[in-house]
Protein backbone atom coordinates (compact mmCIF):
# COMPACT_ATOMS: atom_id res chain seq x y z
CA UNK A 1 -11.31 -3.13 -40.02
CA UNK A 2 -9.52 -5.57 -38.37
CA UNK A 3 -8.50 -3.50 -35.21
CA UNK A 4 -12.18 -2.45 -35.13
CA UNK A 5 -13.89 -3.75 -31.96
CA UNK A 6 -17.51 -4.36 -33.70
CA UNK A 7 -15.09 -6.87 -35.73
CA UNK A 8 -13.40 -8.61 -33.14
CA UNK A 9 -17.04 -8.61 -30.85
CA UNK A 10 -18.88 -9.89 -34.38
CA UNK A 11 -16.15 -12.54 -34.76
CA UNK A 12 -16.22 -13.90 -31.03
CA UNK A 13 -20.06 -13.79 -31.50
CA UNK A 14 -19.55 -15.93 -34.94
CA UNK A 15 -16.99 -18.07 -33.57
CA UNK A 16 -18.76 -19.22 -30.01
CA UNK A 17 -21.71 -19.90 -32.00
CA UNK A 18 -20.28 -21.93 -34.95
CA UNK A 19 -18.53 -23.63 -31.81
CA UNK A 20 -22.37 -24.47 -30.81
CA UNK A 21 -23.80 -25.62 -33.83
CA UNK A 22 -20.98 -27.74 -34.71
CA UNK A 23 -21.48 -29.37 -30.77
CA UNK A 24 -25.39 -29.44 -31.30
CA UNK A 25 -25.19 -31.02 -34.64
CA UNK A 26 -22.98 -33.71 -33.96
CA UNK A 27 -25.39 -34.79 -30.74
CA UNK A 28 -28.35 -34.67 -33.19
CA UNK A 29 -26.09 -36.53 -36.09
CA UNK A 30 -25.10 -39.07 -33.61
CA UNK A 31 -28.36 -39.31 -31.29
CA UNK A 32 -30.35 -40.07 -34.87
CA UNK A 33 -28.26 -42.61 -36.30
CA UNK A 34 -28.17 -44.92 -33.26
CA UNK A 35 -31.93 -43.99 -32.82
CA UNK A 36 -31.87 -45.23 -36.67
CA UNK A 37 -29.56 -48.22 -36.35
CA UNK A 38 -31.57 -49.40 -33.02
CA UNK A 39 -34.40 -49.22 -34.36
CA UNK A 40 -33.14 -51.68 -37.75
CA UNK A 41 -31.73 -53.95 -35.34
CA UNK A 42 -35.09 -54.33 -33.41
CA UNK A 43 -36.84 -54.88 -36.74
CA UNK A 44 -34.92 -57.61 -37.31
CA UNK A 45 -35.12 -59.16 -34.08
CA UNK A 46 -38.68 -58.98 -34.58
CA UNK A 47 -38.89 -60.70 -37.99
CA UNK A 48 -36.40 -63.25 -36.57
CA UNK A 49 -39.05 -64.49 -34.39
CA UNK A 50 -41.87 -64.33 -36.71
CA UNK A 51 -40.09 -66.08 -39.16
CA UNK A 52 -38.37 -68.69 -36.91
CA UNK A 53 -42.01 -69.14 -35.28
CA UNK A 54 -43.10 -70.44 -38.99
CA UNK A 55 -39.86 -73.18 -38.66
CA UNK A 56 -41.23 -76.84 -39.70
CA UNK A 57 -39.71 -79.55 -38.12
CA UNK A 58 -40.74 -82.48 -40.30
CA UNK A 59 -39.41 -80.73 -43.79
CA UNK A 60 -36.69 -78.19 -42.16
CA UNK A 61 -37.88 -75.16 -43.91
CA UNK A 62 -40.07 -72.06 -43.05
CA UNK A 63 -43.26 -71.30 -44.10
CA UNK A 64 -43.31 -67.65 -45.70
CA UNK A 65 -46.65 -68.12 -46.86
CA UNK A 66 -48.13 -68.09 -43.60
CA UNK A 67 -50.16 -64.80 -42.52
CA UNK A 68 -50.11 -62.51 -39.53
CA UNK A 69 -51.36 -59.26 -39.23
CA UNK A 70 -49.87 -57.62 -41.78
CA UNK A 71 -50.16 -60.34 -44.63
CA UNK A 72 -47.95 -63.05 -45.48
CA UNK A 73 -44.51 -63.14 -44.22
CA UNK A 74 -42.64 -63.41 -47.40
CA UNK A 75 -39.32 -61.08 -47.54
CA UNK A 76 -39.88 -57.33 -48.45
CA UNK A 77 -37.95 -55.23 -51.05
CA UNK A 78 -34.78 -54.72 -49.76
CA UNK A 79 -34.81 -57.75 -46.89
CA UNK A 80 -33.24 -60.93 -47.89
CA UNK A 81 -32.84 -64.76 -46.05
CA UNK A 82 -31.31 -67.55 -45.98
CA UNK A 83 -32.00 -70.59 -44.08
CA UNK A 84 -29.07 -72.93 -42.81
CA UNK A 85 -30.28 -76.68 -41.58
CA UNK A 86 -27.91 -78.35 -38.63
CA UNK A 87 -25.26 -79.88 -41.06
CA UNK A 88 -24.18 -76.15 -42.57
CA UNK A 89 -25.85 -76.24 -45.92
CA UNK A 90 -27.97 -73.57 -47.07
CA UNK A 91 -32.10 -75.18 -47.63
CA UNK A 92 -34.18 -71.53 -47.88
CA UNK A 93 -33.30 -68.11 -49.49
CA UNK A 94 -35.30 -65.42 -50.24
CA UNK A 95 -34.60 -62.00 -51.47
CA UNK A 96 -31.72 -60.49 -53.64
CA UNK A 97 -28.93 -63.02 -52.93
CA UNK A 98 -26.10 -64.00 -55.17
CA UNK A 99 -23.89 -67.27 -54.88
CA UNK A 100 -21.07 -65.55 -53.77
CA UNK A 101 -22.96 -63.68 -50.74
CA UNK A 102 -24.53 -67.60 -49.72
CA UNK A 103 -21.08 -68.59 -49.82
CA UNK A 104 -20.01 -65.64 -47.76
CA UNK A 105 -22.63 -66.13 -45.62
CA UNK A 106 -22.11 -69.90 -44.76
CA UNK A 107 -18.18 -69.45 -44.17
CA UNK A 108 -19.38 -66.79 -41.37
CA UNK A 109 -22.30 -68.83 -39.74
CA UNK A 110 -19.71 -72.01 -39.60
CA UNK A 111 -17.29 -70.33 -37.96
CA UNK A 112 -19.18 -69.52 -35.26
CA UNK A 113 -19.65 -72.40 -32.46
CA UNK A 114 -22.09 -69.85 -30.40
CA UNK A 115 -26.18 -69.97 -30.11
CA UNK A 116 -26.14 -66.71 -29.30
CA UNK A 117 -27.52 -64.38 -32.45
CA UNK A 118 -25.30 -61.94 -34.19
CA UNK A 119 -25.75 -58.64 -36.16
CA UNK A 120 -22.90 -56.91 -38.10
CA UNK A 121 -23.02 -55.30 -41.39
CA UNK A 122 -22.58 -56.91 -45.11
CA UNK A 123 -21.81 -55.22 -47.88
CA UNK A 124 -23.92 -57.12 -50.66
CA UNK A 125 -22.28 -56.93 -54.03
CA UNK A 126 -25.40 -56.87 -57.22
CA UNK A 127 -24.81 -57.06 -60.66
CA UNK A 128 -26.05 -53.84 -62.06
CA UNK A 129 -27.91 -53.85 -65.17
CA UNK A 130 -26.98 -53.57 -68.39
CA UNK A 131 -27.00 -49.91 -70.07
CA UNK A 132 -29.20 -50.64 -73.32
CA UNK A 133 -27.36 -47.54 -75.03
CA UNK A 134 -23.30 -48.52 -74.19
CA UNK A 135 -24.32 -52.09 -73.08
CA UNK A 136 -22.01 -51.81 -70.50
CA UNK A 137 -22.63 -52.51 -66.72
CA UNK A 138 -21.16 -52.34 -63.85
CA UNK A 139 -21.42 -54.10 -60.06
CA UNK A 140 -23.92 -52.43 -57.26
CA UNK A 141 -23.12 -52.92 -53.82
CA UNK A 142 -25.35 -52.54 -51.33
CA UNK A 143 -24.60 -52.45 -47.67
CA UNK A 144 -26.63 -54.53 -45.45
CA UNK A 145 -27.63 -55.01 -41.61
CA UNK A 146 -26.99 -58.59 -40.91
CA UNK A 147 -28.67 -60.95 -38.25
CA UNK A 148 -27.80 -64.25 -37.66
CA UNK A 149 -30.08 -65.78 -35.30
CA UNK A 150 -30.08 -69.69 -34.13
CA UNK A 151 -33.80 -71.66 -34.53
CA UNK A 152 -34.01 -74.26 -31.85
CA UNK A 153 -36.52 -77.25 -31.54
CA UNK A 154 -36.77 -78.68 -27.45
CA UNK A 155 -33.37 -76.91 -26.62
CA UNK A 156 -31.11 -78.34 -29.68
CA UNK A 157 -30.12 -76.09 -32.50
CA UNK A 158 -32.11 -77.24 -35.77
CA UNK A 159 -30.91 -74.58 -38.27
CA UNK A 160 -29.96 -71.02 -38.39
CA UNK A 161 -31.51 -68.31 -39.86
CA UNK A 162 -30.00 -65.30 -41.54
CA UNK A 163 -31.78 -62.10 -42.11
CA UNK A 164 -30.19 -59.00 -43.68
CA UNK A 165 -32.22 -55.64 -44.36
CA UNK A 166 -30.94 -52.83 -46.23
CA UNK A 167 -29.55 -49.84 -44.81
CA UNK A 168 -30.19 -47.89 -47.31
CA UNK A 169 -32.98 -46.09 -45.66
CA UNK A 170 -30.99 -45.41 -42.52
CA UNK A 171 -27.78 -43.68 -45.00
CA UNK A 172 -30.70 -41.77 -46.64
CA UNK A 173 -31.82 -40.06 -43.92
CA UNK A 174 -28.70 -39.80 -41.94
CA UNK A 175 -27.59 -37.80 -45.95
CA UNK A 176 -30.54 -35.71 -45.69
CA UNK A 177 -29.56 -34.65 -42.16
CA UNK A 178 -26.27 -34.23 -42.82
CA UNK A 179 -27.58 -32.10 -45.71
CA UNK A 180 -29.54 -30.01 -43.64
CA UNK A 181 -26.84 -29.26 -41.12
CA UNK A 182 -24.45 -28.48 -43.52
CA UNK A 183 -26.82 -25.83 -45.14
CA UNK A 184 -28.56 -24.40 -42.13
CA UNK A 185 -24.78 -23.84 -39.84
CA UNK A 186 -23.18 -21.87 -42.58
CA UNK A 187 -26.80 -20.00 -43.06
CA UNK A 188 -26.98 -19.47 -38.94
CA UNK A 189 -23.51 -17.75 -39.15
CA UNK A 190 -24.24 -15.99 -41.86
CA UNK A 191 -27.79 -14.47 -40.03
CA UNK A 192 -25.51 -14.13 -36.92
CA UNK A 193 -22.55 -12.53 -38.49
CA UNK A 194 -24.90 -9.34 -39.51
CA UNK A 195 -26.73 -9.36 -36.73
CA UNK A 196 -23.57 -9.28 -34.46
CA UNK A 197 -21.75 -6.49 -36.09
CA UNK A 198 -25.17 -4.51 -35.61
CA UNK A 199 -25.79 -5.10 -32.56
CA UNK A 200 -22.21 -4.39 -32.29
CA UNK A 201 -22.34 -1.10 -33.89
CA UNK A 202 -25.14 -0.34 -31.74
CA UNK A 203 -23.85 -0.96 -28.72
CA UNK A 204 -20.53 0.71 -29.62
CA UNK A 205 -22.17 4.19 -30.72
CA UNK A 206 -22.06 5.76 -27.44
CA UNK A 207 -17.88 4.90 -27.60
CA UNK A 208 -17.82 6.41 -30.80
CA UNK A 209 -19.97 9.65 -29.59
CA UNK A 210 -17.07 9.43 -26.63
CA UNK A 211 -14.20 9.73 -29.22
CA UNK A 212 -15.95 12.33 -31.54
CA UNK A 213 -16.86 14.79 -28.44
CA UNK A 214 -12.99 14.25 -27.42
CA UNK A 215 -11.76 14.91 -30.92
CA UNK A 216 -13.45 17.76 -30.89
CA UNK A 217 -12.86 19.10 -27.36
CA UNK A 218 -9.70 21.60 -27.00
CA UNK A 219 -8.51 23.80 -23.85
CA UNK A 220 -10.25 26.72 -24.50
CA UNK A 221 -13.66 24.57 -25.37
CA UNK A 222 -14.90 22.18 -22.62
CA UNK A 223 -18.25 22.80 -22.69
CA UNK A 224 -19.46 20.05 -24.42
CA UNK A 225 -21.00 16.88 -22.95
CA UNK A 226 -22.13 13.59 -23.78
CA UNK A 227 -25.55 13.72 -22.38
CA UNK A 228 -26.42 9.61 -22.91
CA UNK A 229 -28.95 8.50 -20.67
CA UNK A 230 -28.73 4.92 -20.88
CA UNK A 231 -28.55 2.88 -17.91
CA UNK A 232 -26.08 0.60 -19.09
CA UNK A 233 -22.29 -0.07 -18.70
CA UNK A 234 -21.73 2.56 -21.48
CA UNK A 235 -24.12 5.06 -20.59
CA UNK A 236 -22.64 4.89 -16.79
CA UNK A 237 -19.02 5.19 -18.79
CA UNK A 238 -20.36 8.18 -20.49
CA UNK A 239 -21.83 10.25 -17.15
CA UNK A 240 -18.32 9.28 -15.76
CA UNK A 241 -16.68 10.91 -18.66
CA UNK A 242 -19.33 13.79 -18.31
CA UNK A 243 -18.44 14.47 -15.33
CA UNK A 244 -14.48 14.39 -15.84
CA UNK A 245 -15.24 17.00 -17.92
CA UNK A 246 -17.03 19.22 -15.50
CA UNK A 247 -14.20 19.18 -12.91
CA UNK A 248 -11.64 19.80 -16.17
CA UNK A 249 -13.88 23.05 -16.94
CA UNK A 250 -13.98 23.93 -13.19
CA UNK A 251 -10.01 23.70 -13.19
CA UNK A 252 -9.55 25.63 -16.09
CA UNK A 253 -11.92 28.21 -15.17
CA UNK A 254 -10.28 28.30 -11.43
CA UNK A 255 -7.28 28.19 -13.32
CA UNK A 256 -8.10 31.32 -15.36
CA UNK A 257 -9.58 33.04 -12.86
CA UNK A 258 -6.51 32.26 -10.29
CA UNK A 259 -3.93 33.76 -13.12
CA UNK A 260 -6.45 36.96 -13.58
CA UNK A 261 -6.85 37.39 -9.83
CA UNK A 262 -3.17 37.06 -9.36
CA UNK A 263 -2.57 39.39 -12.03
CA UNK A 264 -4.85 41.93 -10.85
CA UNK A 265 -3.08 41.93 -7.33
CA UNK A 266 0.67 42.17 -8.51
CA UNK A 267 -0.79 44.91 -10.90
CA UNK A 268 -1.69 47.20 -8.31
CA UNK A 269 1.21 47.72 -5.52
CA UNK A 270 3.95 47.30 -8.95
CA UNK A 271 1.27 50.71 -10.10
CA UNK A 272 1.44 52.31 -6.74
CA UNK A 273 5.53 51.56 -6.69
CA UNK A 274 5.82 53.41 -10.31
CA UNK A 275 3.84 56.09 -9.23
CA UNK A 276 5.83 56.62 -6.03
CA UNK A 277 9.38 56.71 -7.96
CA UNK A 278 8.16 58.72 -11.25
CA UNK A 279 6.79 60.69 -8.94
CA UNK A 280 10.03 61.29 -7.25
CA UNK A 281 12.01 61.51 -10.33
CA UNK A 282 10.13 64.14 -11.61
CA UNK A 283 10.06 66.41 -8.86
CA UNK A 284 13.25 68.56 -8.05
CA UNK A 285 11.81 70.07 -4.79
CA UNK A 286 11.05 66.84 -3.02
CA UNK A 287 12.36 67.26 1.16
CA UNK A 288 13.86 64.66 3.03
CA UNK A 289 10.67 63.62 4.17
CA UNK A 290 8.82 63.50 1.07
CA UNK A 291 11.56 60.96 -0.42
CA UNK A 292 11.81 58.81 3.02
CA UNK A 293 7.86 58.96 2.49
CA UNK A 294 7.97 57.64 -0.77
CA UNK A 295 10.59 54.84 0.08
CA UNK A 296 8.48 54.05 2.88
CA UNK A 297 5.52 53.12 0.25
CA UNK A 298 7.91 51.43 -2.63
CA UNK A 299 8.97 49.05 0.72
CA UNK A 300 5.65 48.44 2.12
CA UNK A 301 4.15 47.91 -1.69
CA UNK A 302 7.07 45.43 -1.98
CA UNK A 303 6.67 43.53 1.36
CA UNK A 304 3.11 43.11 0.33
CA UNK A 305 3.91 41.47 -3.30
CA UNK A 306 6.66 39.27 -1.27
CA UNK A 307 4.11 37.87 0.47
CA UNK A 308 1.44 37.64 -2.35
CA UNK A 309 4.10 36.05 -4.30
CA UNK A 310 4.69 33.34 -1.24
CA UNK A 311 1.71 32.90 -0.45
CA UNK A 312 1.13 32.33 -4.42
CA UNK A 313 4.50 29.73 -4.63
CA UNK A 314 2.66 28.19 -1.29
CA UNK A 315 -0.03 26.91 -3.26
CA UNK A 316 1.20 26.46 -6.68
CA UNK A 317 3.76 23.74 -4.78
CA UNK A 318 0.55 22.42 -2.98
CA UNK A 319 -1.54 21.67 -6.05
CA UNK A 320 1.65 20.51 -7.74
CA UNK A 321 2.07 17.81 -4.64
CA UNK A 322 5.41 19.10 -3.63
CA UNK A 323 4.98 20.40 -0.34
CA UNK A 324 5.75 17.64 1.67
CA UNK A 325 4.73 18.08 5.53
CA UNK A 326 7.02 16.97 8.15
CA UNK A 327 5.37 15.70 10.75
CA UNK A 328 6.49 15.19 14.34
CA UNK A 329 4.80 14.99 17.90
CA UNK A 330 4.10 18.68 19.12
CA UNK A 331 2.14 20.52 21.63
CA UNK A 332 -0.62 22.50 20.16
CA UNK A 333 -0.78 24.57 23.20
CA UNK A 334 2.37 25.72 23.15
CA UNK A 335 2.39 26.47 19.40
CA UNK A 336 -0.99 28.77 20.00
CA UNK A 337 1.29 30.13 22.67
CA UNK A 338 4.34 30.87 20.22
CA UNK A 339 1.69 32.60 17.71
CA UNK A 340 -0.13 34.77 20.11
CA UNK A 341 2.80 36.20 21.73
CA UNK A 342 4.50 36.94 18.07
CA UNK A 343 1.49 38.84 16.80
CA UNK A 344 0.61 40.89 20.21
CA UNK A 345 2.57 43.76 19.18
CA UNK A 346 0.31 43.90 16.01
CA UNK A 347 -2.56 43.21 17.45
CA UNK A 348 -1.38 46.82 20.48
CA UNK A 349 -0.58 48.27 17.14
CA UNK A 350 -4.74 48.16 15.34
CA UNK A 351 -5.76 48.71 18.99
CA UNK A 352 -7.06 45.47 19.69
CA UNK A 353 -6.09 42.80 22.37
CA UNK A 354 -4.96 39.44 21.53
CA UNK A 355 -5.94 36.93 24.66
CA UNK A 356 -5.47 33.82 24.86
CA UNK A 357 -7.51 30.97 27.39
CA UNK A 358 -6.52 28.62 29.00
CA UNK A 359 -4.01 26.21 26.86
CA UNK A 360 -4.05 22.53 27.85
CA UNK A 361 -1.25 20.29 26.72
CA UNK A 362 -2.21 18.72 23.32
CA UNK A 363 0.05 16.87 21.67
CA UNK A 364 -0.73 16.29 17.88
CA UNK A 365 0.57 14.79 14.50
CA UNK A 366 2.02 17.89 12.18
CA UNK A 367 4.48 20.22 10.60
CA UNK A 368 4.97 22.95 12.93
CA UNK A 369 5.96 25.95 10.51
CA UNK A 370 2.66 25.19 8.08
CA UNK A 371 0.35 25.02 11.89
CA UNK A 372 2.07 28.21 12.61
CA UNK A 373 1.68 29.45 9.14
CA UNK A 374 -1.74 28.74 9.27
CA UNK A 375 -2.76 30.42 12.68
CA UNK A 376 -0.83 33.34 11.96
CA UNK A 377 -2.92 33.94 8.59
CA UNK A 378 -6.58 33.77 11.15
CA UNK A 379 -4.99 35.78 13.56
CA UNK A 380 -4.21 38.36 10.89
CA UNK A 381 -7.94 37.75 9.29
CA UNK A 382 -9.40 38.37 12.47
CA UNK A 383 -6.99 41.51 13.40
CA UNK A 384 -7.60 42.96 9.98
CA UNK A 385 -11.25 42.98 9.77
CA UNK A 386 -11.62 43.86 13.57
CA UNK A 387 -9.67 46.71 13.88
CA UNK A 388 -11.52 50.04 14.17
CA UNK A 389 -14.43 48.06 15.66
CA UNK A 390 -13.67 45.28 17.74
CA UNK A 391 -11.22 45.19 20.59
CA UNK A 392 -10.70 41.77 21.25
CA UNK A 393 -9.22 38.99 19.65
CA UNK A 394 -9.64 35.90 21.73
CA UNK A 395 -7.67 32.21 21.46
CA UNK A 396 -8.55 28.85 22.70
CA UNK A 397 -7.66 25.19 22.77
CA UNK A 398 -9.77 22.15 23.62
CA UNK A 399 -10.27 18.54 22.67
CA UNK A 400 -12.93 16.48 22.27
CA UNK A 401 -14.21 13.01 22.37
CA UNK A 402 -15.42 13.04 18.93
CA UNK A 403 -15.58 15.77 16.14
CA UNK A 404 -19.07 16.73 14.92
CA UNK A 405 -17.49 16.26 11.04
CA UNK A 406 -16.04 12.91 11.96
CA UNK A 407 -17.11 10.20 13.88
CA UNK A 408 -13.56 8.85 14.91
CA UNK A 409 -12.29 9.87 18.60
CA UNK A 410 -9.53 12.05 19.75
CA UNK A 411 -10.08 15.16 18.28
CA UNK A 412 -8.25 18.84 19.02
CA UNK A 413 -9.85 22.06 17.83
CA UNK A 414 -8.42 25.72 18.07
CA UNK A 415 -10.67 28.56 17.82
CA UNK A 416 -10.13 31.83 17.13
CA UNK A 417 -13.11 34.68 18.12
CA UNK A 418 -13.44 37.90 17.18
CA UNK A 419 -16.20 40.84 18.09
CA UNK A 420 -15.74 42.56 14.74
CA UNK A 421 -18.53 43.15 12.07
CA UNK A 422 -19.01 39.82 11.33
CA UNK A 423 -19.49 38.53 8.02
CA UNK A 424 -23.32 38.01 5.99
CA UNK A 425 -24.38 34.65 5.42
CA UNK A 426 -24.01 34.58 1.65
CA UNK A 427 -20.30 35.11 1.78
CA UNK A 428 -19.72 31.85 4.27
CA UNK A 429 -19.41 28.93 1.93
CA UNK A 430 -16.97 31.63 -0.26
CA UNK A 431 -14.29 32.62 2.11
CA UNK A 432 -12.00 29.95 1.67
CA UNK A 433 -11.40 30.14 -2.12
CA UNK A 434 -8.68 31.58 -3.66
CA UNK A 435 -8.67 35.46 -4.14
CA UNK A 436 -12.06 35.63 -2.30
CA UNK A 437 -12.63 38.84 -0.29
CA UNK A 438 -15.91 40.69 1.58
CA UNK A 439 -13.97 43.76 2.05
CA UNK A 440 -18.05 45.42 1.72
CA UNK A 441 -18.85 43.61 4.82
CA UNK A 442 -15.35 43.78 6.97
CA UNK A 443 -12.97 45.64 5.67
CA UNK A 444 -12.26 48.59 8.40
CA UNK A 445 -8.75 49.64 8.37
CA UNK A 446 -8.58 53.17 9.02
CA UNK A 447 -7.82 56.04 6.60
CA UNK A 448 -4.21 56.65 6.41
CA UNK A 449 -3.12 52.67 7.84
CA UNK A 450 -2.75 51.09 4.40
CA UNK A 451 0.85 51.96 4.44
CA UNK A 452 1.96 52.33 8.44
CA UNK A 453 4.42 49.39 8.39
CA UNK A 454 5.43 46.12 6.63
CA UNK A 455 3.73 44.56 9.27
CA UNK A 456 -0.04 45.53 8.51
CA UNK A 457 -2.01 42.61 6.84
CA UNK A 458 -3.18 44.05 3.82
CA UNK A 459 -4.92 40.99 2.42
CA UNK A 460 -4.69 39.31 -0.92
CA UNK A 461 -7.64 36.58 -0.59
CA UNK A 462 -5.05 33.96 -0.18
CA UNK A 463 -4.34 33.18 3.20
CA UNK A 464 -7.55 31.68 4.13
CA UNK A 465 -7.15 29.02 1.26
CA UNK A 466 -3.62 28.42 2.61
CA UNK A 467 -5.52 28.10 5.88
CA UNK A 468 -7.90 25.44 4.37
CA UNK A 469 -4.70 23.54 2.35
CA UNK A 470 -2.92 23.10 5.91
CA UNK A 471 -5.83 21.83 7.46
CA UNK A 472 -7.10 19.65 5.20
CA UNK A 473 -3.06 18.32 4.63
CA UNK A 474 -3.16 17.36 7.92
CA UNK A 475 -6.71 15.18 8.04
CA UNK A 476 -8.64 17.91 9.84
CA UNK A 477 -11.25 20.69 8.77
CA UNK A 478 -11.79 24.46 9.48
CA UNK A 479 -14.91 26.02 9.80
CA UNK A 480 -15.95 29.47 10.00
CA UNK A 481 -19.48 30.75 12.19
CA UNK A 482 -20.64 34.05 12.38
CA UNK A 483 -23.14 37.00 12.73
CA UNK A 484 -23.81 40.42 11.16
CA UNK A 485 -24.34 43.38 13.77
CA UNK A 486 -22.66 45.31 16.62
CA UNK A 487 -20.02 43.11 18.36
CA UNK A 488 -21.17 40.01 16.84
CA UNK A 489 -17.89 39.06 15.29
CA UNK A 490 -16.79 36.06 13.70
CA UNK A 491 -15.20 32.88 15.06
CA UNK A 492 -13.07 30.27 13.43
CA UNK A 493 -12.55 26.57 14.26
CA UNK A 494 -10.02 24.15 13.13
CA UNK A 495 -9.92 20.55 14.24
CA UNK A 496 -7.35 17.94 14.42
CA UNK A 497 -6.82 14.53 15.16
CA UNK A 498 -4.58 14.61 18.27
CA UNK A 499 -2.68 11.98 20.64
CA UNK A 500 -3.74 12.22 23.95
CA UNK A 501 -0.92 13.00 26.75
């Protein structure tokens, strides 16, 4: 409960608002009682003056049985007086006072030399009454606002006068607040408490439909999905983690498929290899020829799963990270160069010619045995799908001021053209993936050239998404155009950023 978030957001929700009220309600306790106090003080300053207005000279006492507007001015309940003449002795009192409290009184208004008037507060002590049924009692006191205000005649002081009120009223109401406040917070937090961890809950449901889809998500099941449409920070957390899922599935499933596809292509040269030798084993009348032959299959079935297994190490290290490119200044011409003369012989071999353009000096950013690698595996594309058809394999090297995919400068691009078959639209956005093959559409070697020599490129569907790896590894792109029909052919193109010489 504790480690629960709808706890912790309910308690910072209780705590930030108790931290309010407790703010507000001291500004209204304190704004009230000095509205309250003010206000006493003004009422006394205003009966001062009636009362001092009634002072007569002749007798030195007032007259509290003269009337204004509101009747005669004779204390209230709760107000008392007492009027002090010019030689300190108390001539006038009115209201609830005792002999102590005129003594009190006097000792205060003597010691002060001042005219000006003063107000503090008194507390009066009352005898209580007597309790008829224990006939016991005990002393009341009552607290008082005090105002001592001086009553001149022709600028000399004459008397003071002293005029208390009872602040009874004032503690009353500043109780019943305080009352209130102390009711109504407790009640607010209360209301807010369950209305926080609900909201809380709430808001927290799509996190808990997160963890409930996860629990119940395994390798073998990642189908499921969230599906929240909200447009808030949780539903936007939820299409995120929607989405992680769809690229898990599409690993998995390229993962799968990879591990079937790979399986499917060791299966069938380590078939033709068992074939070859039972084959050999069994028979008794086999010539010379027959077992050179059959040696000559077991070693080209072998070179081929040498390379499939490579080529299969080649990207296993690149989707594990660990193929680290070492890059130096090199001349792409020259490399194009190095490639087309190393693959001419194959190229005589399938009856096609390999020709290269003109090769400008290019110097460029890479690793020279995975650019090699990966123009060797489009020369061998194009040589393997043109042969029988084509009969020309053609190489070139350019730069550019800008690449149509980027909008940076300084851009190199090789291409590589064949006049084969071509290949049907549909296939295009395919041929890069792992495994992927249109054999329908190009495949032409002729009958009897599957096994000739190690040397013939007997595909796999892997070395175009080597191809694609290399490219990409070094910051540029490959793409593929081409055409269905006679001598339409197909033409690579892979861009790089390049220095310029």
């Amino acid at each position: 409960m504790l480690a629960s978030v709808r706890f912790r957001l309910t308690l910072w929700y209780v705590a930030i608002l108790g931290l309010v009220l407790l703010i507000f309600s001291g500004l209204v306790y304190l704004v009230l009682s000095n509205s309250l106090h003010s206000g006493l003080d003004d009422l006394l300053r205003n009966r001062a003056v009636q009362l001092t207005a009634t002072y007569n000279i002749s007798d030195g006492q007032l007259n509290l049985q003269e009337q204004d507007e509101s009747g005669p001015l004779l204390p209230t309940n709760g107000e008392l007086l007492l009027l002090i003449n010019s030689g300190g002795s108390a001539v006038q009192k009115a209201g609830r006072l005792t002999d102590v409290a005129v003594t009190d009184l006097l000792k205060l208004v003597s010691s002060d030399k001042s005219n000006a008037e003063i107000l503090f507060n008194y507390k009066l002590t009352l005898p209580a009454p007597t309790n008829p049924k224990t006939g016991s009692s005990s002393p009341q006191q009552v607290d008082y606002r005090v105002l001592v205000a001086p009553i001149e005649e022709n600028g000399v002081r004459v008397g003071t006068l002293v005029l208390g009120r009872s602040r009874e009223e004032v503690e009353a109401t500043l109780h019943s607040l305080l009352l209130v406040l102390l009711i109504a917070a407790p009640a607010a937090l209360l209301i807010t408490a369950g209305g926080g961890y609900w909201l809380a809950t709430r808001a927290m449901s799509p996190v808990r439909a997160i963890s409930r889809t996860a629990h119940k998500i395994g390798e073998t099941d990642l189908s499921r999905r969230l599906n929240i449409e909200t447009r808030d920070e949780l539903g936007e957390m939820a299409a995120t983690f929607d989405q992680m899922l769809d690229r898990l599935e599409g690993a998995f499933e390229r993962q799968r498929q990879f591990t079937a596809d790979a399986s499917h292509e060791l299966r069938t040269p380590l078939t033709i290899i068992n074939l070859e030798v039972e084959q050999a084993l069994a028979s008794k009348n086999y010539t010379k020829e027959e077992y050179r032959e059959a040696l000559q299959v077991v070693k080209s079935e072998g070179s081929q799963m040498n390379r499939l297994v490579n080529d299969l190490l080649t990207l296993a290290r690149a989707d594990a990270g660990q193929n680290i490119l070492k890059l130096e200044t090199l001349d792409l011409g020259y490399l194009v160069l190095e490639v087309a003369e190393r693959l001419v012989p194959l190229a005589q071999q399938n009856g096609l010619k390999l020709q290269a353009a003109e090769l400008p000096e290019l110097e460029v950013r890479g690793d020279y045995r995975y650019l090699a690698q990966m123009l060797t595996n489009l020369v061998e594309n194009a040589i393997k799908y043109s042969s029988g058809i084509g009969d020309c394999i053609l190489l070139e090297v350019g730069s550019s001021a800008t690449s149509p995919y980027n909008s940076e400068p300084d851009w190199a691009w090789i291409r590589v053209s064949d006049n084969g078959p071509g290949i049907e639209a549909e296939y295009l956005p395919f041929l890069f993936d792992r495994f992927y093959r249109v054999d329908a559409a190009r495949t032409h070697i002729q009958a009897g050239q599957e096994h000739l020599n190690d040397e013939n490129p007997n595909g796999s569907g892997l070395g175009l998404a080597i191809v694609k790896w290399i490219v990409a590894a070094h910051g540029g792109k490959v793409t593929v155009q081409s055409r269905t029909g006679t001598n339409s052919g197909a033409v690579f193109e892979v861009w790089l950023p390049f220095v310029a010489v």
